[in-house]
N, C-alpha and C. Protein backbone atom coordinates (compact mmCIF):
# COMPACT_ATOMS: atom_id res chain seq x y z
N UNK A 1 -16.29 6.80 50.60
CA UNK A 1 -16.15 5.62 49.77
C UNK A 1 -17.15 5.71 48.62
N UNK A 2 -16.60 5.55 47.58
CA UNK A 2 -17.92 5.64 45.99
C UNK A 2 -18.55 4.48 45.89
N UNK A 3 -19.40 4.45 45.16
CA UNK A 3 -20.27 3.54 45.39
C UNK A 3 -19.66 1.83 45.00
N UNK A 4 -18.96 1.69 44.08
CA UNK A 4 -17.89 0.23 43.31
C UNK A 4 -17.08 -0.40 44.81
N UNK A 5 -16.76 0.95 45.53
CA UNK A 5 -15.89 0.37 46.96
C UNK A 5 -16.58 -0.86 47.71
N UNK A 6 -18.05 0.52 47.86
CA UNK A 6 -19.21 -0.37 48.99
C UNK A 6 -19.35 -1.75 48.40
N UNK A 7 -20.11 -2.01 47.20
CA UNK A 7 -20.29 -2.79 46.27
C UNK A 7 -19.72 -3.76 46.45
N UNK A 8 -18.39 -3.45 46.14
CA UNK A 8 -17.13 -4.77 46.35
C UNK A 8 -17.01 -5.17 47.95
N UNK A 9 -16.92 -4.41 48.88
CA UNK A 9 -16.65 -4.60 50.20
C UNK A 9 -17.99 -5.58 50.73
N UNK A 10 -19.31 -5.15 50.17
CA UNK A 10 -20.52 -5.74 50.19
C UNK A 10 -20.55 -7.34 49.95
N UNK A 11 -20.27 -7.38 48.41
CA UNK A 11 -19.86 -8.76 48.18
C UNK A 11 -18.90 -9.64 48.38
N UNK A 12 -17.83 -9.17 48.99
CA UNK A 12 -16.74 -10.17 50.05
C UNK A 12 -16.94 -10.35 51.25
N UNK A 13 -17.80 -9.32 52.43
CA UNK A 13 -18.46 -9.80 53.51
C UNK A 13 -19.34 -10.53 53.15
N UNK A 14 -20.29 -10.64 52.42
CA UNK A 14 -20.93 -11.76 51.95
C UNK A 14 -20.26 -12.85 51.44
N UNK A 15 -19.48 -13.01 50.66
CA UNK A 15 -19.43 -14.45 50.17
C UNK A 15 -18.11 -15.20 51.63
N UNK A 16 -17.51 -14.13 52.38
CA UNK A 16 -16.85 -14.63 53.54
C UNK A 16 -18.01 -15.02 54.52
N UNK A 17 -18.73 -14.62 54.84
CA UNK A 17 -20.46 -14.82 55.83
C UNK A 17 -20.44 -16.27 55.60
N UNK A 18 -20.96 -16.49 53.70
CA UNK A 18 -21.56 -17.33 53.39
C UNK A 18 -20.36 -19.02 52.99
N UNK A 19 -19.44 -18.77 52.62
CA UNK A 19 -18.86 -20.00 52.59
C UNK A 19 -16.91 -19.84 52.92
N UNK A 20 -17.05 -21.09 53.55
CA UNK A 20 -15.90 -21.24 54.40
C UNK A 20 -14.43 -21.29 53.31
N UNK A 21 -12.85 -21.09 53.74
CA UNK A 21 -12.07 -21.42 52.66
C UNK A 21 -11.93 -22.60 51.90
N UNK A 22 -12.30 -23.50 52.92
CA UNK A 22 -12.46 -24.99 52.27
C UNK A 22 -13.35 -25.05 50.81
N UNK A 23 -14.41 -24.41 51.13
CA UNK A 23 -15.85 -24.90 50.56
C UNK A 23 -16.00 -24.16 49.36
N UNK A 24 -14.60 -22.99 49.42
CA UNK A 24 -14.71 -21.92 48.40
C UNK A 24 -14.11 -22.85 47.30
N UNK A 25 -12.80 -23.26 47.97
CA UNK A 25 -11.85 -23.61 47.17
C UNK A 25 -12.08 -25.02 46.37
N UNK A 26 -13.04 -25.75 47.18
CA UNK A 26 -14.00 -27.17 46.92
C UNK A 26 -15.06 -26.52 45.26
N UNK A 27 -15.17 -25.67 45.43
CA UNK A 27 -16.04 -25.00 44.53
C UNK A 27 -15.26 -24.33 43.13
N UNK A 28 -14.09 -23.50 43.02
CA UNK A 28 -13.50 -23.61 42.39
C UNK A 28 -12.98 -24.48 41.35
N UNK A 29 -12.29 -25.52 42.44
CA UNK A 29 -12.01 -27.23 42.12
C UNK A 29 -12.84 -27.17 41.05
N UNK A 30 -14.34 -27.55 41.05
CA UNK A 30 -15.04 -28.01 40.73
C UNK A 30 -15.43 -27.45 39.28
N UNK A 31 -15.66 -25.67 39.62
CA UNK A 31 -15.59 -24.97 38.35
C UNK A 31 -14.59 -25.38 37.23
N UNK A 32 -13.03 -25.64 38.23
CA UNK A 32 -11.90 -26.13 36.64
C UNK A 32 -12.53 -27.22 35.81
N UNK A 33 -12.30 -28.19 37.12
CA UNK A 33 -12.86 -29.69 36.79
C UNK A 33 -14.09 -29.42 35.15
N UNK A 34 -14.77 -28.76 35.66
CA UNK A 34 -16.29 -28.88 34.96
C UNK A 34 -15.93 -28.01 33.66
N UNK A 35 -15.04 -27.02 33.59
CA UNK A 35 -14.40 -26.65 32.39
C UNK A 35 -13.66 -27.30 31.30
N UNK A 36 -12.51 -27.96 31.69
CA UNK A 36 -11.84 -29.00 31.18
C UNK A 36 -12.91 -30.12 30.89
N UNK A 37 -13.77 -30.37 31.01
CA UNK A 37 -15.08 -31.03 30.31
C UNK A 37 -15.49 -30.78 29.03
N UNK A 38 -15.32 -29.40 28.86
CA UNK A 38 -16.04 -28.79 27.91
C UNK A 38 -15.99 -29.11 26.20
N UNK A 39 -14.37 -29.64 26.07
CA UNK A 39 -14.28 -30.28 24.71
C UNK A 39 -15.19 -31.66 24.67
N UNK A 40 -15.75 -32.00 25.57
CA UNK A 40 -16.86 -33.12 25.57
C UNK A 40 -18.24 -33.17 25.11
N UNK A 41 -18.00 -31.69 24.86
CA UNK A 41 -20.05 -31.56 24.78
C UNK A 41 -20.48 -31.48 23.33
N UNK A 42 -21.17 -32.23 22.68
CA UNK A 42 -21.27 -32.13 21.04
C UNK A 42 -20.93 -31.10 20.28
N UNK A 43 -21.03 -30.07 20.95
CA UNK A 43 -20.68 -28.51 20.09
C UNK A 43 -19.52 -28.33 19.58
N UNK A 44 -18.62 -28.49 20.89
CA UNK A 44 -16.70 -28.60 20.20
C UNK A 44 -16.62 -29.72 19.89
N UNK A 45 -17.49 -30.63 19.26
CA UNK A 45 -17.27 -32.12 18.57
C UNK A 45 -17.70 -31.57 17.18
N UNK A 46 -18.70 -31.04 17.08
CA UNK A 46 -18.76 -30.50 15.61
C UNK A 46 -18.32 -29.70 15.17
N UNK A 47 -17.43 -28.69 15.95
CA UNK A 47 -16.76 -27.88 15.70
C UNK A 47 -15.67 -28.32 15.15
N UNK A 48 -15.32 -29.32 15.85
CA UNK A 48 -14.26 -30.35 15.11
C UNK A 48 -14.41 -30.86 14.42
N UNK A 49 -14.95 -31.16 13.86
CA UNK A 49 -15.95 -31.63 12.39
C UNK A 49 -15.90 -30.77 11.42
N UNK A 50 -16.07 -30.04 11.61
CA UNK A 50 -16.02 -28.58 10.67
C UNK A 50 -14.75 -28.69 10.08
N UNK A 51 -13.65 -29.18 10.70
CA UNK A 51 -12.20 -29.31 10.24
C UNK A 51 -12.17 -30.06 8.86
N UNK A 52 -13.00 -31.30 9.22
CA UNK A 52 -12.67 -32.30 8.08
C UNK A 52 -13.07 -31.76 6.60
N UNK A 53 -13.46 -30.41 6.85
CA UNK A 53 -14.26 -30.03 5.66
C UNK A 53 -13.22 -29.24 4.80
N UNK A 54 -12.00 -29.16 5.17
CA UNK A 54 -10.90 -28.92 4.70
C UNK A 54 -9.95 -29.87 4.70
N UNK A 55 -10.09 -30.30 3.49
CA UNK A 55 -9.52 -31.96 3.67
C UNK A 55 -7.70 -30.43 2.60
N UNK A 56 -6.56 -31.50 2.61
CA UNK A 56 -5.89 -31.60 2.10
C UNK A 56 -4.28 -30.52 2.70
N UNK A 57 -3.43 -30.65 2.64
CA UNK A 57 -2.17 -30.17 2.88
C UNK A 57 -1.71 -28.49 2.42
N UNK A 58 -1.93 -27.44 3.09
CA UNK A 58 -1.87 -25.93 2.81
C UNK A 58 -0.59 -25.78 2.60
N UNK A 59 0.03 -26.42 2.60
CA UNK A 59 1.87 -25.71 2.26
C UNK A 59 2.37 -26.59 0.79
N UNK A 60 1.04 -26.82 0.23
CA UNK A 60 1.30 -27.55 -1.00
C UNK A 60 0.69 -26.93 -2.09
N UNK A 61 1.01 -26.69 -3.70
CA UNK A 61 -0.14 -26.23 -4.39
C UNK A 61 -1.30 -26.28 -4.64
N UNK A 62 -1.50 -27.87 -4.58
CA UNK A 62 -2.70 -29.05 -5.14
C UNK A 62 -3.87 -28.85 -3.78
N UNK A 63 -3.89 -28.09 -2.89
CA UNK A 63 -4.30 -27.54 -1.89
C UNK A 63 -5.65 -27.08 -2.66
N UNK A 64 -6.97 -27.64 -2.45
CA UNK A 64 -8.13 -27.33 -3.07
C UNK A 64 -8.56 -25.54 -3.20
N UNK A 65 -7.71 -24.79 -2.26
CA UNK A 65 -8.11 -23.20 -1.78
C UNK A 65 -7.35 -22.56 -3.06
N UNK A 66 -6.30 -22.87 -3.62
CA UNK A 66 -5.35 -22.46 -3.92
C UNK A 66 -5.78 -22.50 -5.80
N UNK A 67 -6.74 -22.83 -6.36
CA UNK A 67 -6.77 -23.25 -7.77
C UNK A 67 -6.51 -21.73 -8.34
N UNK A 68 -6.40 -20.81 -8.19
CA UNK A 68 -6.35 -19.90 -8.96
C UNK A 68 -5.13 -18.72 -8.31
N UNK A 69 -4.17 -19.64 -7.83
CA UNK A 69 -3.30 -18.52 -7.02
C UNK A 69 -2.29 -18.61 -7.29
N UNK A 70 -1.06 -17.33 -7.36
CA UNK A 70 0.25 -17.11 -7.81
C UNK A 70 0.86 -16.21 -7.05
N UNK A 71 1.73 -16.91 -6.44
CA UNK A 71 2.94 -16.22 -5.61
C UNK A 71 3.30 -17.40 -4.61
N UNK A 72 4.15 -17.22 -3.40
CA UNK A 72 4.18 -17.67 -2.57
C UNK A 72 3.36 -17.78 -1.56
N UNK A 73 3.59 -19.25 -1.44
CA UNK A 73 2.11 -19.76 -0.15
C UNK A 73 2.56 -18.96 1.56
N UNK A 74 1.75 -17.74 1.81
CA UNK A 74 1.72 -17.11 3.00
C UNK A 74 2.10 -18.89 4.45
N UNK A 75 1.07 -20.26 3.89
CA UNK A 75 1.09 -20.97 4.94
C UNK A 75 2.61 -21.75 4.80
N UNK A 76 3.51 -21.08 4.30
CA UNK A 76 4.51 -21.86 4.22
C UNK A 76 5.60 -20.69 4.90
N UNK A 77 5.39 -19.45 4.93
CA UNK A 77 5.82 -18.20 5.66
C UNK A 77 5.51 -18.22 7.04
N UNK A 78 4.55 -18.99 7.39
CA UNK A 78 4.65 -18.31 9.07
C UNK A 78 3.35 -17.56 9.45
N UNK A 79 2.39 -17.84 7.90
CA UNK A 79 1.02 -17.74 8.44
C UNK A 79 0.45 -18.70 8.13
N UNK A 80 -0.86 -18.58 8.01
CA UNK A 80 -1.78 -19.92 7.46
C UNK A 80 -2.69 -19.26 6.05
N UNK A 81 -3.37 -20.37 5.55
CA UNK A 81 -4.15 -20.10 4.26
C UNK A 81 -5.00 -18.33 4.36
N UNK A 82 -5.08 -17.89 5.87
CA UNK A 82 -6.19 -17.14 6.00
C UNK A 82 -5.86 -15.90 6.14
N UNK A 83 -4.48 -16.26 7.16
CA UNK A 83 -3.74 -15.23 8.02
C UNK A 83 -2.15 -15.03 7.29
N UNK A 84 -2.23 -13.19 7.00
CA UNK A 84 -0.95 -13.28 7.25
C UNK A 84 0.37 -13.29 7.99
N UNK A 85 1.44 -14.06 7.70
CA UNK A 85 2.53 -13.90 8.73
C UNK A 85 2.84 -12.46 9.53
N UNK A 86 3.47 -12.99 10.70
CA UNK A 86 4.18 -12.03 11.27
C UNK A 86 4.78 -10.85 10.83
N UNK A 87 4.61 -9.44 11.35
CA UNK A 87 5.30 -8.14 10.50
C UNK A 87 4.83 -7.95 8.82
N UNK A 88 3.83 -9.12 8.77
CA UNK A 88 3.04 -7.71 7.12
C UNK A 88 1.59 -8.12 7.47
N UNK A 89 0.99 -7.00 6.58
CA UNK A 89 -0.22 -6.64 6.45
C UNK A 89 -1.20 -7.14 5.12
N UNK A 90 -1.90 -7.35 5.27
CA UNK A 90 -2.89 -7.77 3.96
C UNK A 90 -3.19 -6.54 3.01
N UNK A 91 -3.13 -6.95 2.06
CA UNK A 91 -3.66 -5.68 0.94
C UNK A 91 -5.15 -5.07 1.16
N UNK A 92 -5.44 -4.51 1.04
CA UNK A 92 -6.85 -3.71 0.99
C UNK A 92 -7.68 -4.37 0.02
N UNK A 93 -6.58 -4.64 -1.40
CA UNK A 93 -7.88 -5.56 -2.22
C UNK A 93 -7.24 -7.01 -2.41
N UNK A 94 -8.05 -7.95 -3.51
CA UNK A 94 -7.60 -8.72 -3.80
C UNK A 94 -8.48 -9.10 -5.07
N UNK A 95 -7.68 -10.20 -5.51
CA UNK A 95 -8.56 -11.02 -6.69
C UNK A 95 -9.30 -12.36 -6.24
N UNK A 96 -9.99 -12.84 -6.95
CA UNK A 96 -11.48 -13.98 -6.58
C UNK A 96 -11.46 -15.41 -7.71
N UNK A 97 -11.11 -15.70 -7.04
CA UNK A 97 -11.74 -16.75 -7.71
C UNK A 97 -12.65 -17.84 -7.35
N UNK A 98 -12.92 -19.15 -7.96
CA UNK A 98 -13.99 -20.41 -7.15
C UNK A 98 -13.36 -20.82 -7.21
N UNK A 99 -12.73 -22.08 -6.35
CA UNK A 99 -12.44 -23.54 -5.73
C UNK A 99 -13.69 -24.53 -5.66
N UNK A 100 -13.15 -25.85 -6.20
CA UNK A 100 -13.73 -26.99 -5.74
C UNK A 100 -13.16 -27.55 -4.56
N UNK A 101 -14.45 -27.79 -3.12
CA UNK A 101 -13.45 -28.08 -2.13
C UNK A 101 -14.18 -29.63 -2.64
N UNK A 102 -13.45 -31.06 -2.56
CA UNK A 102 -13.26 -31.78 -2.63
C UNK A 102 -13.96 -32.77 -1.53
N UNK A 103 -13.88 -32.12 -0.12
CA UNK A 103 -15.18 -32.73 0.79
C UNK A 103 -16.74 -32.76 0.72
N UNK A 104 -16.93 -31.77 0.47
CA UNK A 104 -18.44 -31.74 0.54
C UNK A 104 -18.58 -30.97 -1.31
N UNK A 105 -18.07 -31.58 -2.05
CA UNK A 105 -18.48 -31.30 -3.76
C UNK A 105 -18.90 -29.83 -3.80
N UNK A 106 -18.75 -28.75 -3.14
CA UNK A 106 -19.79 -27.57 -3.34
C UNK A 106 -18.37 -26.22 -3.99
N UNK A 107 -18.35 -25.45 -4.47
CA UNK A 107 -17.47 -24.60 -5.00
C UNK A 107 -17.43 -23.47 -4.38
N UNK A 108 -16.48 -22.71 -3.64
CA UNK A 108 -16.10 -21.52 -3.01
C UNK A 108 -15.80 -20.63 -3.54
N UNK A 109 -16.23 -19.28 -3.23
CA UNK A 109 -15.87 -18.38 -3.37
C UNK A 109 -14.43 -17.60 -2.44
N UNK A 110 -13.03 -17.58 -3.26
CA UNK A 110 -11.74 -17.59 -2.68
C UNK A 110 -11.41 -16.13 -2.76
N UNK A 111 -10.91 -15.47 -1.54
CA UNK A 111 -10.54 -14.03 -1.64
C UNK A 111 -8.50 -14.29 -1.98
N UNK A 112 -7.91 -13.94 -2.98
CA UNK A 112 -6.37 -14.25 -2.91
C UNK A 112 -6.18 -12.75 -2.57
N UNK A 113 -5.27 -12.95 -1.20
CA UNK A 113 -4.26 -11.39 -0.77
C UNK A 113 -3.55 -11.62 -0.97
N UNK A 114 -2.76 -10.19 -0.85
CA UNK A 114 -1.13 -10.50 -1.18
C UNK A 114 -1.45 -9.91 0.23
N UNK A 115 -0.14 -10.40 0.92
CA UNK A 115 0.79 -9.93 2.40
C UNK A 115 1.78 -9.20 1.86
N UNK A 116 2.22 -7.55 2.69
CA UNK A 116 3.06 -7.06 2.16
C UNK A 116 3.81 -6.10 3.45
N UNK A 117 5.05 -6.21 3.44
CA UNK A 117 5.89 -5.51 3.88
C UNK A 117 7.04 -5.93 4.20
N UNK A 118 6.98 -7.12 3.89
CA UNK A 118 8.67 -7.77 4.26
C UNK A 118 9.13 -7.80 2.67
N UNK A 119 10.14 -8.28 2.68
CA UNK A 119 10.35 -9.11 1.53
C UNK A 119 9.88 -10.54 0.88
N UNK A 120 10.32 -10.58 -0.28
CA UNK A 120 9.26 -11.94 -0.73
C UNK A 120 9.85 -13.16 0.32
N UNK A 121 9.04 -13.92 0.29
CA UNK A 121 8.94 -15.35 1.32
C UNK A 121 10.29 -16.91 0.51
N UNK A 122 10.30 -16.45 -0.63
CA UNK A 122 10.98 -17.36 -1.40
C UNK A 122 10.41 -18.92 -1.37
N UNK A 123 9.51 -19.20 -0.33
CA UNK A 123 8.94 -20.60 -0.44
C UNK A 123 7.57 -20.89 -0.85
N UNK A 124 7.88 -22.17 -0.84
CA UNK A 124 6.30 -22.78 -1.88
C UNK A 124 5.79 -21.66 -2.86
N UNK A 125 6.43 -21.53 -3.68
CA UNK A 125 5.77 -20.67 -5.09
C UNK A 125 4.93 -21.82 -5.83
N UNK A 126 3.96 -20.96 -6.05
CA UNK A 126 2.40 -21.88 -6.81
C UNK A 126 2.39 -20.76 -7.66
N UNK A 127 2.05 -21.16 -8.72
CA UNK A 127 1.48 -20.47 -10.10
C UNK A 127 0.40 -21.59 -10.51
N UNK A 128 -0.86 -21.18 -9.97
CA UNK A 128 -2.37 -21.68 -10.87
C UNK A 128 -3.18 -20.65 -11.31
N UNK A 129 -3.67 -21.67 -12.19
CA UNK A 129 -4.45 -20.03 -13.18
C UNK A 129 -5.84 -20.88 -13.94
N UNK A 130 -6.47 -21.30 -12.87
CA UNK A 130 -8.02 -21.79 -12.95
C UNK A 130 -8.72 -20.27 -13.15
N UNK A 131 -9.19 -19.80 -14.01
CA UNK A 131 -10.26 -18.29 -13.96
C UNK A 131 -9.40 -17.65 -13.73
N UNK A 132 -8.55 -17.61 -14.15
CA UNK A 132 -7.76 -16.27 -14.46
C UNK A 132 -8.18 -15.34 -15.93
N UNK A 133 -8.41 -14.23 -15.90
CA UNK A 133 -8.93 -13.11 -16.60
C UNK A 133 -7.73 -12.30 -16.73
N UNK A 134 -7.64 -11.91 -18.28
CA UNK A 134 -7.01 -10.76 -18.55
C UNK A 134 -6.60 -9.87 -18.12
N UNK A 135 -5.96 -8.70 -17.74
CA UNK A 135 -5.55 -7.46 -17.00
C UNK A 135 -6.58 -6.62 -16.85
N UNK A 136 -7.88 -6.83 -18.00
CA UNK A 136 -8.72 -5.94 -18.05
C UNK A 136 -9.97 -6.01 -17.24
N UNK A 137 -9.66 -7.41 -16.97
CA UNK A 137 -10.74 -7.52 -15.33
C UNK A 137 -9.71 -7.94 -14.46
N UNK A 138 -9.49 -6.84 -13.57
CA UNK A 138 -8.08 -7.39 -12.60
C UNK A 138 -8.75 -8.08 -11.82
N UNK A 139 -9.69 -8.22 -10.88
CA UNK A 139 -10.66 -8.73 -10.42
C UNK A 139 -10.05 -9.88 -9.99
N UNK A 140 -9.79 -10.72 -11.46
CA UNK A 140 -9.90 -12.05 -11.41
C UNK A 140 -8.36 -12.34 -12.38
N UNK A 141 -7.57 -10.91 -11.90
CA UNK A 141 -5.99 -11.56 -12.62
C UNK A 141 -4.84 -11.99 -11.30
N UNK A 142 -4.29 -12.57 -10.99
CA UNK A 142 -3.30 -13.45 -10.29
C UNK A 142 -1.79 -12.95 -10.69
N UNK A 143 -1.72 -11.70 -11.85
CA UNK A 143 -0.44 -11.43 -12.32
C UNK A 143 0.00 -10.28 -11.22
N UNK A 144 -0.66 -9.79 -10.86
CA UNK A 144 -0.68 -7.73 -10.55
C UNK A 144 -0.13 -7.85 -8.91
N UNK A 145 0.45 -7.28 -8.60
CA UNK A 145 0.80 -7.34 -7.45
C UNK A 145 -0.17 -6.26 -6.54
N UNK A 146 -0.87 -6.71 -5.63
CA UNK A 146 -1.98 -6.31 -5.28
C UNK A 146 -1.39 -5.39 -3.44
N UNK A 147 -0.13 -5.30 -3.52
CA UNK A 147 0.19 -4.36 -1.96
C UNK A 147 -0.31 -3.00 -2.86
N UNK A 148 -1.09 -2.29 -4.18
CA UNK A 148 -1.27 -1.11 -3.58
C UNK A 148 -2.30 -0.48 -2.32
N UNK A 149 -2.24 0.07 -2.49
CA UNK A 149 -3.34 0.94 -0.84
C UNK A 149 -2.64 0.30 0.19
N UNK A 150 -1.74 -0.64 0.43
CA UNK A 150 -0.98 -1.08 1.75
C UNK A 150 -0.09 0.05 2.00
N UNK A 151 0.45 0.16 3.67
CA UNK A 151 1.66 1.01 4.20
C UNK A 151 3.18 0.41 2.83
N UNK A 152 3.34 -0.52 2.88
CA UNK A 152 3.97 -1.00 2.05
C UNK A 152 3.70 -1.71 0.39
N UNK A 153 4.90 -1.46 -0.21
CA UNK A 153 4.55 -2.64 -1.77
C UNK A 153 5.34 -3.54 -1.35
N UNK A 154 6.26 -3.80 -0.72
CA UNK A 154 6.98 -5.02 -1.00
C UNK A 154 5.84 -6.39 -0.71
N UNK A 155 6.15 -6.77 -1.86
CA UNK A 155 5.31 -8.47 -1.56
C UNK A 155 6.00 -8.82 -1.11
N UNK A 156 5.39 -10.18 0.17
CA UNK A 156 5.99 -10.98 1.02
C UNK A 156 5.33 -12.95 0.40
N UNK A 157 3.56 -12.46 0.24
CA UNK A 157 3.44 -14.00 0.09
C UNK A 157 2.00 -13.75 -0.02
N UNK A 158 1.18 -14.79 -0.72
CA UNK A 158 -0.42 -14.89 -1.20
C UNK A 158 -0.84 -15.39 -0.03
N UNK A 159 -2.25 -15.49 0.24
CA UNK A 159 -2.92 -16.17 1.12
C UNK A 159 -4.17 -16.51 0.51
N UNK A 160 -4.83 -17.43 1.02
CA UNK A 160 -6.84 -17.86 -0.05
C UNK A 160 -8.00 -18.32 1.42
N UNK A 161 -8.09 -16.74 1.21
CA UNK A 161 -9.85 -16.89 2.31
C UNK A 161 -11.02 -16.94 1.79
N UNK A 162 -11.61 -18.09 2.70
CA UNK A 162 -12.93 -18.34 2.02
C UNK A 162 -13.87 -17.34 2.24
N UNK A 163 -14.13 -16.94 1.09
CA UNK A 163 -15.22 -15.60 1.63
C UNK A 163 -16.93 -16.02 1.54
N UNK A 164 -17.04 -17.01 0.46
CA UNK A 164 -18.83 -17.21 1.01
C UNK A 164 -18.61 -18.76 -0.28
N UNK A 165 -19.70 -19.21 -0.67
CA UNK A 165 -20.39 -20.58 -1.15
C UNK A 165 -21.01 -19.87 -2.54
N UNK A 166 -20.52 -20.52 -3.33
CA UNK A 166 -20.34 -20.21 -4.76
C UNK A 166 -22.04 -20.64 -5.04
N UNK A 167 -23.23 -19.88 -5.29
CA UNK A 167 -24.30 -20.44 -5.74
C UNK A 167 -24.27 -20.70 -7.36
N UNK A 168 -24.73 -21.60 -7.31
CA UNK A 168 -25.43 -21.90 -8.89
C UNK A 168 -24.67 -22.64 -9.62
């Protein structure tokens, strides 16, 4: 027998020694019980809090994330502002812009991807062009279709991740 056998065989004659089926299962109980608690404890209360800090409707343009974005809204496809949908992939790069988020007055720094490998999404098309730059800083252009370096070009749909807190 290797040593993980003994080990295991070790610690089930022991915890059979030490407590009865009742007292196991009394204990268990108790572990769920005391789990299902857990959205109670201030932490996942502010965690939930954290929500309100995204005030406004993602499958809409006027969506505070969205001031500088063009294509179709990924959260109206079947992903969300962050994530892309099902069956495509995010581009390797993207363009940047700042957002005013509207809760807490402070300005974001917004990563816009394109999602690519399906075909386009056909819904919620937004065209904003807050800091939009010329072709010659793509950086910060919203025109260019950004699936290169992806397995695929076909655009499917934009997405706007917050990447950090706009200083200054």
């Amino acid at each position: 027998m290797n040593r993980l056998d003994r080990w295991t065989e070790e610690l089930t004659r022991g915890l059979a020694a030490t407590f009865s089926r009742r007292s196991l299962l009394a204990r268990l109980g108790q572990v769920l019980v005391g789990s299902l608690a857990l959205p109670l404890l201030p932490v996942a209360r502010m965690a939930q809090a954290q929500g309100d800090l995204d005030p406004g409707d993602p499958t809409r343009c006027d969506y505070w994330r969205y001031c500088a974005i063009d294509g179709y809204l990924c959260s109206c496809c079947g992903g969300t502002p962050s994530t892309c949908p099902p069956g495509t992939v995010p581009s390797p790069t993207a363009w940047v812009g700042t957002c005013l988020n509207p809760a807490d007055g402070r300005r974001y720094i917004i990563a816009y991807r394109d999602c690519c490998g399906k075909d386009s999404c056909g819904r919620c098309a937004c065209m904003n062009l807050e800091g939009e730059m010329p072709a010659y800083r793509p950086q910060l252009n919203n025109d260019i279709v950004w699936c290169l370096g992806s397995p695929s070009l076909i655009y499917h749909c934009s997405g706007a991740a917050i990447v950090g807190v706009a200083e200054g």
